[in-house]
Protein backbone atom coordinates (compact mmCIF):
# COMPACT_ATOMS: atom_id res chain seq x y z
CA UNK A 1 -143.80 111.34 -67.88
CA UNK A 2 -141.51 109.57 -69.86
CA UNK A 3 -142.14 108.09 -73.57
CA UNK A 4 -142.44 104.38 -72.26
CA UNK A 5 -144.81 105.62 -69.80
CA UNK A 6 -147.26 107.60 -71.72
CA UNK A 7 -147.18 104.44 -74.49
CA UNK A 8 -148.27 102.30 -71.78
CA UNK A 9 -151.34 103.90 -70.07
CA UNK A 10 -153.65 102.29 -72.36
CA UNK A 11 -151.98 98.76 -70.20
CA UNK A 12 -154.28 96.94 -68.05
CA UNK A 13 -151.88 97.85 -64.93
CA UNK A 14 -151.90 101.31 -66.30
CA UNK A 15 -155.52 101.56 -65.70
CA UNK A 16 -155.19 99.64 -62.29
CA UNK A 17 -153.26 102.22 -61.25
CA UNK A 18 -154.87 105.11 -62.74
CA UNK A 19 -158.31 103.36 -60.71
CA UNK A 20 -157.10 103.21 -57.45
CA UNK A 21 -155.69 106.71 -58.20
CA UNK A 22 -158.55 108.17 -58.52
CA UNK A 23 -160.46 106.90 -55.83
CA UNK A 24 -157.91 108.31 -53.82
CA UNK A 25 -157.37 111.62 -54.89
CA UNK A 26 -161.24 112.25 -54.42
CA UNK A 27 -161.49 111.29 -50.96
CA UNK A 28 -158.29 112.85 -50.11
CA UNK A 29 -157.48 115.58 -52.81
CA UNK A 30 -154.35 116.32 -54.14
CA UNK A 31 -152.05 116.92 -51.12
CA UNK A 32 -153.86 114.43 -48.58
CA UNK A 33 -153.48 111.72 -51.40
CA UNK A 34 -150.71 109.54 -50.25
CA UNK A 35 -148.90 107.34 -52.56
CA UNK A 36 -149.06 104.34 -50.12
CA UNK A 37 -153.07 105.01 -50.12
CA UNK A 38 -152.47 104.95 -54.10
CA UNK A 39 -150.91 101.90 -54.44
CA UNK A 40 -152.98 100.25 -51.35
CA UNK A 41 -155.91 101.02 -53.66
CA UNK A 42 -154.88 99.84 -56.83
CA UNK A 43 -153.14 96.52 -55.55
CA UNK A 44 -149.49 97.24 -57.15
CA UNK A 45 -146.19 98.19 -55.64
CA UNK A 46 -144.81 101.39 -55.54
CA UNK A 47 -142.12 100.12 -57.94
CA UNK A 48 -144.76 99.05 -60.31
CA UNK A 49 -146.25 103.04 -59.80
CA UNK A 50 -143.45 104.63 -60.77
CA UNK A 51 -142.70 102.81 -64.08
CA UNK A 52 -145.92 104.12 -64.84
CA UNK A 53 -145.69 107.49 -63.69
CA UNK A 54 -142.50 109.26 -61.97
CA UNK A 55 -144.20 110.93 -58.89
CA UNK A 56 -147.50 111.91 -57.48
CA UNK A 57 -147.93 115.16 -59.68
CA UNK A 58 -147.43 113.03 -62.83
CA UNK A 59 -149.88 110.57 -61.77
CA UNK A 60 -152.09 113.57 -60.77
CA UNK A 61 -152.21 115.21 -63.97
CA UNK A 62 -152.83 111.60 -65.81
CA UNK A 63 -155.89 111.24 -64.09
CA UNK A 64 -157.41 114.51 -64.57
CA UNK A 65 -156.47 114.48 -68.34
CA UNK A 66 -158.43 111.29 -68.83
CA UNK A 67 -161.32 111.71 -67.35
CA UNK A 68 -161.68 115.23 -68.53
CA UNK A 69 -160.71 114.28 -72.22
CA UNK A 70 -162.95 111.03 -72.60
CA UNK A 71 -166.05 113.21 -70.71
CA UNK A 72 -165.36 115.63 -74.19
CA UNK A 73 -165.12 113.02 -76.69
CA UNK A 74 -168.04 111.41 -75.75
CA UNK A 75 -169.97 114.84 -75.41
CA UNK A 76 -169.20 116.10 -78.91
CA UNK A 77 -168.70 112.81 -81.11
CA UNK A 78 -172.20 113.04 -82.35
CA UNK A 79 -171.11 116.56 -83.31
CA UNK A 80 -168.52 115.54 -86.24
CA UNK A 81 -171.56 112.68 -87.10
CA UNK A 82 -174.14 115.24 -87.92
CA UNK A 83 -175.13 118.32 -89.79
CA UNK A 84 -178.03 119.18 -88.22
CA UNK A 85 -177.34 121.99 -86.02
CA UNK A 86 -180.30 122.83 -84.28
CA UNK A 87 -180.66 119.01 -83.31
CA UNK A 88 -177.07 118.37 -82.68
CA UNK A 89 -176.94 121.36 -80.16
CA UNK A 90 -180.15 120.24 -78.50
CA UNK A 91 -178.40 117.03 -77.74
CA UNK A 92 -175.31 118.65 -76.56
CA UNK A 93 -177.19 120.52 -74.43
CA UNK A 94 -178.91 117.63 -72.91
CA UNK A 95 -175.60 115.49 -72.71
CA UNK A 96 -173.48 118.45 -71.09
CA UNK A 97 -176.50 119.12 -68.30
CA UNK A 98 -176.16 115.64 -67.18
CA UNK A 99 -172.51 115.99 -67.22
CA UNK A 100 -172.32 118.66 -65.46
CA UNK A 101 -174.39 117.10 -62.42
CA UNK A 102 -172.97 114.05 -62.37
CA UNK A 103 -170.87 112.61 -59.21
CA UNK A 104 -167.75 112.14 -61.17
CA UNK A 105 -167.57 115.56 -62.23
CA UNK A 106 -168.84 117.85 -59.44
CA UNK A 107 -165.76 115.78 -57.30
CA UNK A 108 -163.08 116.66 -60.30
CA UNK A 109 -164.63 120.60 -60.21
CA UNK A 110 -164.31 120.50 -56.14
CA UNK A 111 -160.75 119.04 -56.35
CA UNK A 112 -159.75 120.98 -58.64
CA UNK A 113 -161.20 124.39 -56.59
CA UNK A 114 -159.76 123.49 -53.11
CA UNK A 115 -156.28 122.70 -55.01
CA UNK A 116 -155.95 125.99 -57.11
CA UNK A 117 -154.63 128.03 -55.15
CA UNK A 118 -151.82 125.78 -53.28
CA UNK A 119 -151.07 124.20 -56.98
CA UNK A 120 -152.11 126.39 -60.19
CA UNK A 121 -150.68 123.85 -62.30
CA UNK A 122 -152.81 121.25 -61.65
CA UNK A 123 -155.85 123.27 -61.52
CA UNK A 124 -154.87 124.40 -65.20
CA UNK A 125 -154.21 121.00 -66.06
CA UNK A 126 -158.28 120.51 -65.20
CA UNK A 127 -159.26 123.48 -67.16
CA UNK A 128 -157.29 122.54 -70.23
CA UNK A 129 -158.51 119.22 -69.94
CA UNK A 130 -161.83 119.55 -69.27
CA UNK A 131 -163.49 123.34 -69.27
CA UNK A 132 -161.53 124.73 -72.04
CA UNK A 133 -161.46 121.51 -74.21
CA UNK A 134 -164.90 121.52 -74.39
CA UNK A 135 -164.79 124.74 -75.09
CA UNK A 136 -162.26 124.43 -78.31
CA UNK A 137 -164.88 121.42 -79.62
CA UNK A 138 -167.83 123.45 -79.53
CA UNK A 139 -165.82 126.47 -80.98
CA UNK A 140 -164.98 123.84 -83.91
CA UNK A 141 -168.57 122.92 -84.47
CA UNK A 142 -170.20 126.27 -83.71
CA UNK A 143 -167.41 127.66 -86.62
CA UNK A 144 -168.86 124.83 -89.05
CA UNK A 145 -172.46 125.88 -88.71
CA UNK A 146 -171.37 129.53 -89.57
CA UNK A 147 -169.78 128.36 -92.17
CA UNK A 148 -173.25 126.61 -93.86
CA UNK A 149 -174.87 129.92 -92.93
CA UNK A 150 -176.69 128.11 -90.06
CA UNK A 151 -175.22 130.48 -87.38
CA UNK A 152 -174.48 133.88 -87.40
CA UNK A 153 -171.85 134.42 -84.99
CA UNK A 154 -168.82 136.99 -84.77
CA UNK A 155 -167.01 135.53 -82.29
CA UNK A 156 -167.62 131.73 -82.00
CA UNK A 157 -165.34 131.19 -78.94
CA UNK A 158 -167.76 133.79 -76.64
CA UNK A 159 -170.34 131.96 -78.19
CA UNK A 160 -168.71 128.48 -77.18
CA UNK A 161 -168.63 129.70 -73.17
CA UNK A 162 -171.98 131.41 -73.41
CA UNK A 163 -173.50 128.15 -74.22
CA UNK A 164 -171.28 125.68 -71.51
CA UNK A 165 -172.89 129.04 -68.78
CA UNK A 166 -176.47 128.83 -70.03
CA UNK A 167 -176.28 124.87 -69.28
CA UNK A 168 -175.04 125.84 -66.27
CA UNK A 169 -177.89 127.77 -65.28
CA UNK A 170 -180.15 127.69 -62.21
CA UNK A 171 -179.06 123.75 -60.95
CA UNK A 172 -175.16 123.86 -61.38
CA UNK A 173 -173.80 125.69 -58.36
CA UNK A 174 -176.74 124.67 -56.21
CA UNK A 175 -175.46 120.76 -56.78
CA UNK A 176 -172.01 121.80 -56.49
CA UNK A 177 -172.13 123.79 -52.86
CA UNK A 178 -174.60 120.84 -51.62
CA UNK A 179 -177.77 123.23 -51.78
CA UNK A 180 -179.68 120.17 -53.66
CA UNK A 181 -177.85 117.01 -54.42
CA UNK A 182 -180.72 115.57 -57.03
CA UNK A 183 -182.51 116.90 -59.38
CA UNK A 184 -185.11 115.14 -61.97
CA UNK A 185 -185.47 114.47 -65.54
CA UNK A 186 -187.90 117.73 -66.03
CA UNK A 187 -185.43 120.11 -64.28
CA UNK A 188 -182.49 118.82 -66.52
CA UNK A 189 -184.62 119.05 -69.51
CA UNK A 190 -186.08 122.90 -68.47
CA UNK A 191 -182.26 123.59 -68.33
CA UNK A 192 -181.03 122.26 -71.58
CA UNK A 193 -184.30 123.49 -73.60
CA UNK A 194 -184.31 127.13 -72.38
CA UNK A 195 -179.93 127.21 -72.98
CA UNK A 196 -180.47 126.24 -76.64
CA UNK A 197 -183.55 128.04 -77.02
CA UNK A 198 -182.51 131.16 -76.26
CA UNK A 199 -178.46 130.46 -77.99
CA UNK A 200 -180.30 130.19 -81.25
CA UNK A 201 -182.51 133.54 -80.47
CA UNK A 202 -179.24 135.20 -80.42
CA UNK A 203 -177.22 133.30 -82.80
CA UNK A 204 -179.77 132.29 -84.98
CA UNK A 205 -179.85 134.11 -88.83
């Protein structure tokens, strides 16, 4: 993507575009996803596309990267806003649970699945995006509670996925494969009380 390009995404035709993208790429994934359903979608031209982005990859990759990056921001703001570690991971926990299940990102996890293997690169632009950011910023705050002696952890990055798997647990791959499509308040809560329970039984000093 060129510099003029990337400057401009935060444009209001930059999001247009990056809208109608997305609606697209869901329905159709990656290699169904035609650029005249793109533009059809977000009411432009495809000259007005390709100032924005230079082909459908580019485009692609913008979309994942957003919504992957502003799902982690908002997950682990309130970790740079407090010090409190039990209470700040027992948020995080319930925050990434709900992430986890929602609509939005079950599609970007089941596009990003059926596309792996026909186009690594854009899978891996999902995982660095999404997966392994998150990942990196609860590596960053895990390594800060060792620091105040909270934690007591050798190897913060394990610790980082062992935490994103214990959220995971039970409800994840049953909404993900269709075995339940809703689950209430309770269950979520079950999930994100036992994963932080049992991280600070084995993390805890």
């Amino acid at each position: 993507m060129n510099d003029t390009a990337t400057r401009s995404l935060d444009s209001p035709k930059a999001r247009q575009i990056l809208k109608g993208a997305k609606a697209t790429f869901l329905e159709f994934g990656y290699e169904g996803a035609s650029t005249d359903e793109i533009v059809r979608r977000a009411g432009v031209s495809k000259g007005t596309m390709y100032n924005y982005f230079p082909d459908k990859r580019a485009l692609f990759t913008a979309v994942i990267e957003e919504e992957c990056s502003a799902q982690a921001n908002r997950l682990f703001e309130l970790a740079s806003r407090r010090e409190d570690t039990e209470a700040t991971l027992r948020e995080i926990a319930h925050k990434l649970v709900a992430l986890l299940l929602s609509p939005s990102m079950q599609d970007l996890y089941r596009l990003a699945v059926s596309e792996a293997v026909r186009f690594p690169e854009l899978a891996r632009s999902f995982y660095d995006s999404g997966p392994d950011l998150g990942t990196r910023r609860l590596s960053q705050f895990l390594a800060a509670a060792v620091a105040r002696n909270e934690l007591a952890i050798d190897d913060v990055e394990l610790a980082a996925h062992q935490f994103d798997q214990l959220c995971k647990a039970d409800i994840f791959y049953k909404r993900l494969f269709g075995i339940r499509k809703t689950f209430d308040q309770a269950e979520l809560d079950r999930i994100a009380k036992g994963a932080v329970d049992m991280f600070l039984k084995a993390y805890r000093p």
